[in-house]
C-alpha atoms as a PDB file:
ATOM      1  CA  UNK A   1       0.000   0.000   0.000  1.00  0.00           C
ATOM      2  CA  UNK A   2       1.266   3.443  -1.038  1.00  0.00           C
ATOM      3  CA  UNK A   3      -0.036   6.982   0.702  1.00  0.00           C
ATOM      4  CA  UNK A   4       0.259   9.704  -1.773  1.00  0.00           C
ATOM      5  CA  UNK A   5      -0.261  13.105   0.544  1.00  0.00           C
ATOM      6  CA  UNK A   6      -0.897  16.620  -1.938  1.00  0.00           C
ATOM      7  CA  UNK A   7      -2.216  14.284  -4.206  1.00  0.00           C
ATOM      8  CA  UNK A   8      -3.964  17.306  -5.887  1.00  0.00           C
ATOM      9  CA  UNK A   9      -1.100  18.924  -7.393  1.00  0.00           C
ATOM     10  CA  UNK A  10       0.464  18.458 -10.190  1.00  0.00           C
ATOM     11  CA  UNK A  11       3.108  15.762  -9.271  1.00  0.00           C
ATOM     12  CA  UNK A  12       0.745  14.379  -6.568  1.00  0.00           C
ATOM     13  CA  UNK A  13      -2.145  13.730  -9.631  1.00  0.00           C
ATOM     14  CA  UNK A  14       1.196  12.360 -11.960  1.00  0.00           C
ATOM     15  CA  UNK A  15       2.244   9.886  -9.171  1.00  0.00           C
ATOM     16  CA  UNK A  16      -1.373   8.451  -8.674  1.00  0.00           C
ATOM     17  CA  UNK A  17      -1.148   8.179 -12.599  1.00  0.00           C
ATOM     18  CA  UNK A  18       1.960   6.449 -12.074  1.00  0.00           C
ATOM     19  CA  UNK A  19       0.926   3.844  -9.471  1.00  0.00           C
ATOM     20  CA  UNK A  20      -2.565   3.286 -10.907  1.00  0.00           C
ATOM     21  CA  UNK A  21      -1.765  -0.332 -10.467  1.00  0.00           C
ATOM     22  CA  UNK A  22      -0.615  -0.556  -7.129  1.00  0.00           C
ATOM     23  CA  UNK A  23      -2.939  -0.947  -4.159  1.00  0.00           C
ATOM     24  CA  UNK A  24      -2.954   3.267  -3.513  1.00  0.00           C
ATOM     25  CA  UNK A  25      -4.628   5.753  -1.513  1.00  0.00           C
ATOM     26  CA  UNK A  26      -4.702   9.344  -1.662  1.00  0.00           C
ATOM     27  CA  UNK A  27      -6.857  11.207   0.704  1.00  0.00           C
ATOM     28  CA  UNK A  28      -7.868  14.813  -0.055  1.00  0.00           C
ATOM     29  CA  UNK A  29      -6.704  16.969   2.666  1.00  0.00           C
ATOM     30  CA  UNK A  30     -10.637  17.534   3.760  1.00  0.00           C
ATOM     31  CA  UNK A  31     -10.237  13.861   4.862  1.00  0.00           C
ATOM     32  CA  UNK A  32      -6.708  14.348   6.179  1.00  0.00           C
ATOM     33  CA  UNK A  33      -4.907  17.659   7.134  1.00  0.00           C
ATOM     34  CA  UNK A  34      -0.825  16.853   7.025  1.00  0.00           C
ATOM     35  CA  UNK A  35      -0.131  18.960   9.293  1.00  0.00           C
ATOM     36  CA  UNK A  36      -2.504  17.340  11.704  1.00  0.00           C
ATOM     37  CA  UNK A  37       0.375  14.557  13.583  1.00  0.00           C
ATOM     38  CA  UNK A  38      -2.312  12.988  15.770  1.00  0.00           C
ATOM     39  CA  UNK A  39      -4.792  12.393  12.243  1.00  0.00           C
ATOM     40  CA  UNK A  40      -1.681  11.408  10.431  1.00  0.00           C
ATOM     41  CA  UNK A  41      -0.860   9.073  13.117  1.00  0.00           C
ATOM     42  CA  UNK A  42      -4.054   7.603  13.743  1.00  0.00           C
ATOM     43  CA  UNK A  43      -4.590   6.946   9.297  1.00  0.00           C
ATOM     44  CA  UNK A  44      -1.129   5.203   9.430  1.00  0.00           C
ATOM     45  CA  UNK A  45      -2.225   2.891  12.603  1.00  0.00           C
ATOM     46  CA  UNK A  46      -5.186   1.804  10.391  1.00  0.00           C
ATOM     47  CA  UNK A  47      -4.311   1.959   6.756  1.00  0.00           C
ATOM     48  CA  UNK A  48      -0.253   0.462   7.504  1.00  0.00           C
ATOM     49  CA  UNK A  49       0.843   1.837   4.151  1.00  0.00           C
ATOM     50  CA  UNK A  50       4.759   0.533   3.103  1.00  0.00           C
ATOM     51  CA  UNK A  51       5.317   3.988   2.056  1.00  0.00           C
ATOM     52  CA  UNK A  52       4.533   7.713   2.561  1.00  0.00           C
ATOM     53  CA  UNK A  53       4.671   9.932  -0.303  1.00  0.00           C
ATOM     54  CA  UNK A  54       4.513  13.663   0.893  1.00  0.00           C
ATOM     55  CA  UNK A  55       3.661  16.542  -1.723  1.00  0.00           C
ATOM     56  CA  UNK A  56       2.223  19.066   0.233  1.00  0.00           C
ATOM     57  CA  UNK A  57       4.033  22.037   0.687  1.00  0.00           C
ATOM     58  CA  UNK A  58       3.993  25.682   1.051  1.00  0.00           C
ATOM     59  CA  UNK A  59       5.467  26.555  -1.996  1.00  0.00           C
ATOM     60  CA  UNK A  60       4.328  29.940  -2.370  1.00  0.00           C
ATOM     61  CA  UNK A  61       7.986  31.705  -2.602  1.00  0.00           C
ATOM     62  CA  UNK A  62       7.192  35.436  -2.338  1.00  0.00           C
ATOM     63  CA  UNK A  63       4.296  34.434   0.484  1.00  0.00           C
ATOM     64  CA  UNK A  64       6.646  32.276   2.682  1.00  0.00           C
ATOM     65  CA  UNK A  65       9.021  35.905   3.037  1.00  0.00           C
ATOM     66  CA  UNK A  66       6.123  36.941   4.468  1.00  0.00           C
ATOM     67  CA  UNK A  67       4.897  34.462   6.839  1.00  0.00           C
ATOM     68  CA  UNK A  68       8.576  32.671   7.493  1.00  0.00           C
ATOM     69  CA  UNK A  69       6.482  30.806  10.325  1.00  0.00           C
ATOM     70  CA  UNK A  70       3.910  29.047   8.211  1.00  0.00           C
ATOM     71  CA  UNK A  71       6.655  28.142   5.458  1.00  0.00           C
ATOM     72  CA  UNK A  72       8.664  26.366   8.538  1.00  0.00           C
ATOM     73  CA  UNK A  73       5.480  24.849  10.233  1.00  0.00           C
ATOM     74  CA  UNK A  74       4.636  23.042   6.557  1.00  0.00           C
ATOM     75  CA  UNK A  75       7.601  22.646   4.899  1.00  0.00           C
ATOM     76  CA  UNK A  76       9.749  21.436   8.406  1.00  0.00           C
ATOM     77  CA  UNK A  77       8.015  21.065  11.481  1.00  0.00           C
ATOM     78  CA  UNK A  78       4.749  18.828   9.618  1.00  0.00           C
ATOM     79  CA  UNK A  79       7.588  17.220   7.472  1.00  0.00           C
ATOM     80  CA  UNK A  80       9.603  16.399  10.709  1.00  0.00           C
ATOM     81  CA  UNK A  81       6.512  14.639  12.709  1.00  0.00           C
ATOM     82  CA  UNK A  82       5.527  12.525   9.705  1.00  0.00           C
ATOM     83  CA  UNK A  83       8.828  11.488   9.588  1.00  0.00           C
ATOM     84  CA  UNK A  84       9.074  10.320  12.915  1.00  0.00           C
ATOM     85  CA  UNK A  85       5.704   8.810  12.530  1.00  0.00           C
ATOM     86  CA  UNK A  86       6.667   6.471   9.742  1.00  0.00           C
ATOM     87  CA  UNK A  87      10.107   5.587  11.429  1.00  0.00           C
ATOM     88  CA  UNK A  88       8.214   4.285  14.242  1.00  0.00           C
ATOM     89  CA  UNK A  89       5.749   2.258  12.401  1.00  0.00           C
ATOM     90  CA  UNK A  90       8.255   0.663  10.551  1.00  0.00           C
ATOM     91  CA  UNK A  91       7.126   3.027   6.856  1.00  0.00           C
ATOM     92  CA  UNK A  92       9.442   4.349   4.490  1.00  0.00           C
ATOM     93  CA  UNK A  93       9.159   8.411   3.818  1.00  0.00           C
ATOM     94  CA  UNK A  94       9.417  10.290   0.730  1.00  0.00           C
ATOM     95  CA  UNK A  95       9.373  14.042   0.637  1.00  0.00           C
ATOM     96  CA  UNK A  96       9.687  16.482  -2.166  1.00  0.00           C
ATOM     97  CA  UNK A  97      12.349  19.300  -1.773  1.00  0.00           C
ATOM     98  CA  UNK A  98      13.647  21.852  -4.094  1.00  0.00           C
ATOM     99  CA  UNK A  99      16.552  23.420  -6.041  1.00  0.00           C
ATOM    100  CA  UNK A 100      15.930  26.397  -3.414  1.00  0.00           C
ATOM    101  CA  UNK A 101      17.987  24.896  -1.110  1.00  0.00           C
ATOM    102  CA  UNK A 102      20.898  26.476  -3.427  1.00  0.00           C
ATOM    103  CA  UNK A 103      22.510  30.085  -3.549  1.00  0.00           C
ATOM    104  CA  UNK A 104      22.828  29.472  -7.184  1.00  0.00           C
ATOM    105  CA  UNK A 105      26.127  30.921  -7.040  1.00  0.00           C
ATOM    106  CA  UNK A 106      28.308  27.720  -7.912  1.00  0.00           C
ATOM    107  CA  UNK A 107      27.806  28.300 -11.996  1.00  0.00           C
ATOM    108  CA  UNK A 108      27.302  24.939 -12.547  1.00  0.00           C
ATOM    109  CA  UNK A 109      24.502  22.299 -12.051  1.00  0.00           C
ATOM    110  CA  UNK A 110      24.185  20.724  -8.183  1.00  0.00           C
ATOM    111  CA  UNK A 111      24.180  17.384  -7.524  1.00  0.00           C
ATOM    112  CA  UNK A 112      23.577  15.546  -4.582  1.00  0.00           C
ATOM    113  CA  UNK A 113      26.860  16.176  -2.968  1.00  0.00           C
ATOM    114  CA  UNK A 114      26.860  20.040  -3.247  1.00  0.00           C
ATOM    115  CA  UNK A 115      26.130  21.817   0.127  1.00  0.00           C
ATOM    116  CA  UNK A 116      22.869  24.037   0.133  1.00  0.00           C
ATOM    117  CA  UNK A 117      22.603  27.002   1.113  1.00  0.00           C
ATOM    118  CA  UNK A 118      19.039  28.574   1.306  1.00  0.00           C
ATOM    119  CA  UNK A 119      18.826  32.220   0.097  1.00  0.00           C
ATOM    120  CA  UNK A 120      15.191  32.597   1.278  1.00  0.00           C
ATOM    121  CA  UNK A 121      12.574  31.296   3.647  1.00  0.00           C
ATOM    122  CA  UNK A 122      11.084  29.049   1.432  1.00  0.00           C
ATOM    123  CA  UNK A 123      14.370  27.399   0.805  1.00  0.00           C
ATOM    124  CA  UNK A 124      15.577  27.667   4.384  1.00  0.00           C
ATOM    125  CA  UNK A 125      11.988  25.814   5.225  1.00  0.00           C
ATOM    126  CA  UNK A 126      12.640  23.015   2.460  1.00  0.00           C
ATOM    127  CA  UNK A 127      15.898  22.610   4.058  1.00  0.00           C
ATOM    128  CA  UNK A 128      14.952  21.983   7.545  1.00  0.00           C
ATOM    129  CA  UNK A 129      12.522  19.528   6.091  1.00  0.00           C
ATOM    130  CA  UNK A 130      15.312  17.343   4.478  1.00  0.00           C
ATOM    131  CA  UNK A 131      17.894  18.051   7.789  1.00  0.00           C
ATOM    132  CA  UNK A 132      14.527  16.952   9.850  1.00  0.00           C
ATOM    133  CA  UNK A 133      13.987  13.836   7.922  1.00  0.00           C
ATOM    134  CA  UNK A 134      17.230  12.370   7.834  1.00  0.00           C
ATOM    135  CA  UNK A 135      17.376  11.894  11.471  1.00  0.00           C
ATOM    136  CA  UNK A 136      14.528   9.674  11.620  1.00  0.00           C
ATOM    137  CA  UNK A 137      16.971   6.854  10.079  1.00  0.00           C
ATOM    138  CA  UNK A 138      17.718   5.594   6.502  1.00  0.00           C
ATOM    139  CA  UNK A 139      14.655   4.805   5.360  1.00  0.00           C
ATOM    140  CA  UNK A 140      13.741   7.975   3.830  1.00  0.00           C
ATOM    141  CA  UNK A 141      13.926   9.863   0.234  1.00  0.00           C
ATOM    142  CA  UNK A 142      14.505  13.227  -0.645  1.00  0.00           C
ATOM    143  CA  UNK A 143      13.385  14.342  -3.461  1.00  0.00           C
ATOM    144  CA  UNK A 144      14.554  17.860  -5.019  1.00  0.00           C
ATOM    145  CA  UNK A 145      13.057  19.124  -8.218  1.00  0.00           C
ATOM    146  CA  UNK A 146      12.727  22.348  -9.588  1.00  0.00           C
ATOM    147  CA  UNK A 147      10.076  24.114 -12.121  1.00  0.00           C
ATOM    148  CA  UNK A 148       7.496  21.326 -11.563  1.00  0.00           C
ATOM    149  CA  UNK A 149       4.635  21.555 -14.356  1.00  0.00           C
ATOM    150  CA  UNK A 150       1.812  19.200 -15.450  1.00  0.00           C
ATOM    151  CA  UNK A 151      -1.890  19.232 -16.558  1.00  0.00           C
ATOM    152  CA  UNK A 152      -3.557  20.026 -13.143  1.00  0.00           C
ATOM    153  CA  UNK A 153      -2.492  23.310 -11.455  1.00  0.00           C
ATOM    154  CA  UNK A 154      -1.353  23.638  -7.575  1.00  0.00           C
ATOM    155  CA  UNK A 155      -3.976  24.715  -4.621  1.00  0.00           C
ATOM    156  CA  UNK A 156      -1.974  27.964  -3.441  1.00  0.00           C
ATOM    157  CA  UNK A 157      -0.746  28.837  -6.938  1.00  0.00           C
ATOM    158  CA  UNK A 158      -3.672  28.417  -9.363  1.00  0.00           C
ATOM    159  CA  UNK A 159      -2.199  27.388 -13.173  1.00  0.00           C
ATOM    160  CA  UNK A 160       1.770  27.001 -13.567  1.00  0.00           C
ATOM    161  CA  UNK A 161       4.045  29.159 -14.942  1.00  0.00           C
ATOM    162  CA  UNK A 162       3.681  28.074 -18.426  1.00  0.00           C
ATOM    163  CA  UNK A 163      -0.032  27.355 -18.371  1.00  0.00           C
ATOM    164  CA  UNK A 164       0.087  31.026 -17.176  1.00  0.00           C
ATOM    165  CA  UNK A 165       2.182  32.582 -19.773  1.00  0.00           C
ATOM    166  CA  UNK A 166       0.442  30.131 -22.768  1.00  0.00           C
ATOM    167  CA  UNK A 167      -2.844  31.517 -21.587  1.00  0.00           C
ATOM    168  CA  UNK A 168      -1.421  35.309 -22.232  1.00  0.00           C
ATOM    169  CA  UNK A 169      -0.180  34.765 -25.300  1.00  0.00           C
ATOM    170  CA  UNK A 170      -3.343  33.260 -26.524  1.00  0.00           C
ATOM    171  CA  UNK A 171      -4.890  36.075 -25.438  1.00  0.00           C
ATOM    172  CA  UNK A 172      -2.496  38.789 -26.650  1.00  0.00           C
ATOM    173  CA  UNK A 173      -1.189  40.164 -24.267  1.00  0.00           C
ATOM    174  CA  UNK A 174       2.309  41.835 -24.042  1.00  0.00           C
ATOM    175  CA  UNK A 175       4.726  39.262 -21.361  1.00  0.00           C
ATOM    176  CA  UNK A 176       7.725  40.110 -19.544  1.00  0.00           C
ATOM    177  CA  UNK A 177       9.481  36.970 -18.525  1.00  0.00           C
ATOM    178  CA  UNK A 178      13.068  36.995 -16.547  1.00  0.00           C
ATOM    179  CA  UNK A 179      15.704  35.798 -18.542  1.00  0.00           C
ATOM    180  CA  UNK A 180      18.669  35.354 -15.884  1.00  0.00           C
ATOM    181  CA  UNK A 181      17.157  32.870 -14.227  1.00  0.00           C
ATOM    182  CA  UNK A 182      18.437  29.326 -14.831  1.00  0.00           C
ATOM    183  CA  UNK A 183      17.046  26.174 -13.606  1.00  0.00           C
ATOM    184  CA  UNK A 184      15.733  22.558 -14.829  1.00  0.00           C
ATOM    185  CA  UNK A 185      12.132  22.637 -16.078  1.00  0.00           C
ATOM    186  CA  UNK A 186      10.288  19.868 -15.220  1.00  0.00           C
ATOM    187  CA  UNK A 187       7.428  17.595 -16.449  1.00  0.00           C
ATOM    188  CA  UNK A 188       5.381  16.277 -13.461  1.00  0.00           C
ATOM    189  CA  UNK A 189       4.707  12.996 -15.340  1.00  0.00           C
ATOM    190  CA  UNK A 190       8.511  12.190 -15.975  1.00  0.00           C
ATOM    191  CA  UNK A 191       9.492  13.383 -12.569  1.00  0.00           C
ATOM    192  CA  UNK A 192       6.928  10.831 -11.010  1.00  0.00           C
ATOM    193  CA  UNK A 193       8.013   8.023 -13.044  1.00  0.00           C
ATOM    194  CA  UNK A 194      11.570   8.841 -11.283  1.00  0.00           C
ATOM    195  CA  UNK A 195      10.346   8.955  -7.921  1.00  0.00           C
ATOM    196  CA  UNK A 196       7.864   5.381  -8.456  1.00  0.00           C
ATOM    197  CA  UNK A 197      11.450   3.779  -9.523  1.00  0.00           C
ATOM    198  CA  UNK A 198      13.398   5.122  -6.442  1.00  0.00           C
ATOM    199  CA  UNK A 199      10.753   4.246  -4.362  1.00  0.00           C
ATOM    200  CA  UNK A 200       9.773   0.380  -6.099  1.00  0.00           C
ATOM    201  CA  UNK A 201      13.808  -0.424  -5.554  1.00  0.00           C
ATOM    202  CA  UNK A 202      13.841   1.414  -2.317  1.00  0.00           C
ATOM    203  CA  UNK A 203      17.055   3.480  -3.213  1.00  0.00           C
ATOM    204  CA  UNK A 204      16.634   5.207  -0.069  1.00  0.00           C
ATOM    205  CA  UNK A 205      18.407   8.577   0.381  1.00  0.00           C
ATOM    206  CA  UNK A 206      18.702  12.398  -1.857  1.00  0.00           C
ATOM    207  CA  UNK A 207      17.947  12.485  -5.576  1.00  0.00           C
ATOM    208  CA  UNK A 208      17.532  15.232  -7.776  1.00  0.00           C
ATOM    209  CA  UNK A 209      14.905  14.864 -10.261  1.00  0.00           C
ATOM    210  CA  UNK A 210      14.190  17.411 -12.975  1.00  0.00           C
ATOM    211  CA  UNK A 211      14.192  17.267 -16.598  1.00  0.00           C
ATOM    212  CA  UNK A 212      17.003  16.698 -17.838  1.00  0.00           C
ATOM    213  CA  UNK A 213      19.343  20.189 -18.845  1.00  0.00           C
ATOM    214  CA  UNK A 214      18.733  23.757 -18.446  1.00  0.00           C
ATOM    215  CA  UNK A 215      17.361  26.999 -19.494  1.00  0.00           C
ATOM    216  CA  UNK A 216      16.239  30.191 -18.467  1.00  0.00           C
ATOM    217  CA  UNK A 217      12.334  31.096 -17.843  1.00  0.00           C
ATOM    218  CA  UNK A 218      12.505  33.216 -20.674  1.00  0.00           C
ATOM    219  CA  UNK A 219      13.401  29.980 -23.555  1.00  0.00           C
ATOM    220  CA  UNK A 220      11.583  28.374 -21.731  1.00  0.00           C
ATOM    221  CA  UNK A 221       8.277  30.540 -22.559  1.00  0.00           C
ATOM    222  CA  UNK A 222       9.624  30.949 -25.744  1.00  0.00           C
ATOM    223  CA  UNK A 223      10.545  27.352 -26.847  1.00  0.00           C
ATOM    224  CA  UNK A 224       6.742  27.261 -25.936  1.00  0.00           C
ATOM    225  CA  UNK A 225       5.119  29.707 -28.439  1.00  0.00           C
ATOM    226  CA  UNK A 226       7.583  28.846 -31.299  1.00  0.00           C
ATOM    227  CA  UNK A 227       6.265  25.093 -30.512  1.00  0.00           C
ATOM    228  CA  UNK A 228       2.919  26.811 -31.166  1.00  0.00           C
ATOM    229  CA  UNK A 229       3.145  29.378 -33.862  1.00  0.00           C
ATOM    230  CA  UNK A 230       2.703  32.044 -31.057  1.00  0.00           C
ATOM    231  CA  UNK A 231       4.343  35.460 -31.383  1.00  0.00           C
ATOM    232  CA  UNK A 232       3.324  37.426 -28.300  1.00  0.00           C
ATOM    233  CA  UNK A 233       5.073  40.930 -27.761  1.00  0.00           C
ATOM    234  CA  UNK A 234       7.871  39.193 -25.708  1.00  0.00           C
ATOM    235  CA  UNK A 235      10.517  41.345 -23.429  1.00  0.00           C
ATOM    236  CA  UNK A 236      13.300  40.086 -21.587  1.00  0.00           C
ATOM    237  CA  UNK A 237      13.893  41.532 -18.201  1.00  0.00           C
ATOM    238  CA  UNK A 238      16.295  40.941 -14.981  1.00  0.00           C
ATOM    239  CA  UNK A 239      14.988  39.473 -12.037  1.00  0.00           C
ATOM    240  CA  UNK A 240      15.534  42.173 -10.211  1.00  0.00           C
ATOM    241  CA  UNK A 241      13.409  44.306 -12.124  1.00  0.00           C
ATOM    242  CA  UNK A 242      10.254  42.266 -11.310  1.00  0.00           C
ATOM    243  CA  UNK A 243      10.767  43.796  -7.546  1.00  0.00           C
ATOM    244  CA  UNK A 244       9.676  40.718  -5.812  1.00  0.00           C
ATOM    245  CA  UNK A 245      12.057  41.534  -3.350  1.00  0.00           C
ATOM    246  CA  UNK A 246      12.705  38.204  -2.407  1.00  0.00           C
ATOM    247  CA  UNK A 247      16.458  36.586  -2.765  1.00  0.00           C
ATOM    248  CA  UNK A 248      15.911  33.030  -5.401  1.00  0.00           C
ATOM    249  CA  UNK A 249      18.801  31.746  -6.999  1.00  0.00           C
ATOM    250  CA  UNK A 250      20.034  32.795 -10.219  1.00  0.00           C
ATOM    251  CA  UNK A 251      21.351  29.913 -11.078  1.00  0.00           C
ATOM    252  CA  UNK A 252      19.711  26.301  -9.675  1.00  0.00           C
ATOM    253  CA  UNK A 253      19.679  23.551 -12.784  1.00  0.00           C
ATOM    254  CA  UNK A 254      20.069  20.401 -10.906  1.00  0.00           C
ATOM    255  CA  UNK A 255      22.487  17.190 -12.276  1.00  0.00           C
ATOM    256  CA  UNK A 256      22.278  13.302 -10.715  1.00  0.00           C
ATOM    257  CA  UNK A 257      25.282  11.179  -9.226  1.00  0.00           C
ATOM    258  CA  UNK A 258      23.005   8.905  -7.268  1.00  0.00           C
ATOM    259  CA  UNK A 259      19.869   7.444  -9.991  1.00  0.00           C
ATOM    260  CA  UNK A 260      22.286   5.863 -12.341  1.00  0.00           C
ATOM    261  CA  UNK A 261      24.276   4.708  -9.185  1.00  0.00           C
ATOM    262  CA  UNK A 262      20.766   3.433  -7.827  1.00  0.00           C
ATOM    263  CA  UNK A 263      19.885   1.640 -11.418  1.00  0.00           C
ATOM    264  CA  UNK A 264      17.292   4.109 -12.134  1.00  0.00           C
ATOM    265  CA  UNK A 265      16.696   5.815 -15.542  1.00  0.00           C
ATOM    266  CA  UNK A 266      16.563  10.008 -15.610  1.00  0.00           C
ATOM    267  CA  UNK A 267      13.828  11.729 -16.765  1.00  0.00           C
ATOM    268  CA  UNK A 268      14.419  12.997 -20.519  1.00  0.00           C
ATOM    269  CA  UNK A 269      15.845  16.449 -21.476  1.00  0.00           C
ATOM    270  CA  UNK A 270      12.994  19.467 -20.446  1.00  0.00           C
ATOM    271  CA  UNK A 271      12.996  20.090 -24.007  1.00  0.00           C
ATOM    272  CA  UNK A 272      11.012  16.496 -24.258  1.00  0.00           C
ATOM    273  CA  UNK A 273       9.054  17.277 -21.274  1.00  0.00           C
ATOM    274  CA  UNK A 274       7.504  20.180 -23.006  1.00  0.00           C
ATOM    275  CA  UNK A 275       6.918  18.643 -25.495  1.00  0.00           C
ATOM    276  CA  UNK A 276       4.867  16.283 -24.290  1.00  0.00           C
ATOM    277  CA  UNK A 277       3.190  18.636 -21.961  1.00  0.00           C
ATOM    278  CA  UNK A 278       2.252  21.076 -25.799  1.00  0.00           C
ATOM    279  CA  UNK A 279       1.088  17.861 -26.994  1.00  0.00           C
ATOM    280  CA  UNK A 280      -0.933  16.491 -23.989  1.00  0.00           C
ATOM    281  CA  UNK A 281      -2.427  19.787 -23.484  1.00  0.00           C
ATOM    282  CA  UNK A 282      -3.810  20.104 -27.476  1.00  0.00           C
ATOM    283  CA  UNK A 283      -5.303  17.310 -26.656  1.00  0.00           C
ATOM    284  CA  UNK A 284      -7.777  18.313 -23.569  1.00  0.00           C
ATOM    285  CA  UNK A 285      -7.969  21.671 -25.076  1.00  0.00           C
ATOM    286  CA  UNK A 286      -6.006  24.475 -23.451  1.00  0.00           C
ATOM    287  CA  UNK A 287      -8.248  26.093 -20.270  1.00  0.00           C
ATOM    288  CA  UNK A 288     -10.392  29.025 -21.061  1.00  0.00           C
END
């Protein structure tokens, strides 16, 4: 039995995909509140899943400057307690971090052995979650991705960044997308293929799993419309001229030492990921 937790998102919905054939539950939060250790405790004591898959998060970057205490109560303290929950009951933990964990200020893709080093609460949150985790024992994974996109949007978020952007150009509208920004985009159904194979050969421990590569946000958006014959008024700006205000890093594409090491297959280049994502969404007809 596998517990999928945020099974609402995008890589929650892609994982249930995933294990369609395995014996699976994945109770909407209305059912079962994460951050709720005496409800989590009391589901595990009667469902005895082998593993649990956590998804939720508070993922909202720009909102977790604001509310530090909420990003750490989510993303760490709830993470932390689950953890401890499963290592007593004998149930193997998977958690999904991020490439925010990084300054971005190495110039190359991380791996698994690079040392974080949060700029901002979000990633300082994520962080604590993976420290948190690890000393429950081995039995654990840590999964960081970056840029996660699929066909279902996220809770706190509304439609991903490129369902956003695809949505403007269809529409017309002028876009301004950062182009110093580099990072791994990926595809929520390739990333949860990645984590069903870590978890099936229980290659316990930290993986990074995004598309394979790396671009910026702006090729990114604009691999996109060429893709689709879209020509939007398109401007390049700086990060820093958005005026978030909040530190991210500049540079985050993540690399793998441990899947091949682990005899599990990466996902495919982003470039393959959008693809299929373009393709899939055609399909279903993009959202009014």
């Amino acid at each position: 039995m596998i517990v999928v937790i945020g099974a609402s998102g995008q890589l929650g919905t892609a994982l249930v995909e995933t294990w369609s054939g395995d014996a699976l539950l994945a109770p909407p939060r209305a059912d079962l509140d994460f951050g709720d250790i005496d409800a989590l405790e009391r589901y595990l004591d009667r469902v005895r899943p082998r593993v649990l898959v956590n998804c939720s998060a508070f993922h909202n970057v720009d909102e977790c400057e604001r509310v530090p205490a909420l990003a750490f109560a989510t993303n760490a303290l709830a993470v932390d307690a689950a953890a401890k929950a499963c290592a007593q009951r004998g149930i193997a933990f998977a958690t999904v971090s991020t490439d925010y964990v990084f300054d971005g200020r190495v110039g190359r893709p991380y791996d698994e052995t690079d040392a974080p080093n949060p700029l901002s609460a979000y990633g300082a949150s994520k962080y604590a979650g993976e420290l948190l985790t690890r000393r429950h024992g081995p039995r654990h994974f840590i999964i960081r991705t970056a840029g996660v996109y699929g066909k279902s949007g996220t809770s706190n978020k509304g439609y991903t960044f490129i369902e956003r952007v695809l949505q403007q150009a269809e529409r017309g509208e002028p876009l301004r997308i950062v182009d110093n920004m580099t990072f791994s985009p990926s595809y929520a159904p390739h990333i949860a293929r990645v984590i069903a194979d870590l978890v099936d050969r229980e290659a316990y421990g930290t993986h990074h799993v995004t598309g394979a590569g790396q671009t910026t946000w702006y090729d990114f958006a604009k691999t996109a419309f060429d893709a689709l014959g879209l020509q939007p008024k398109l401007t390049p700006i700086a990060y820093d001229a958005l005026g978030a205000g909040t530190k991210r890093p500049l540079f985050s594409p993540l690399r793998s030492v441990t899947l091949a090491a682990s005899g599990v297959a990466a996902a495919p280049p982003w470039e393959d990921g959008l693809a299929a994502f373009l393709a899939q969404r055609t399909r279903r007809g993009a959202p009014a």
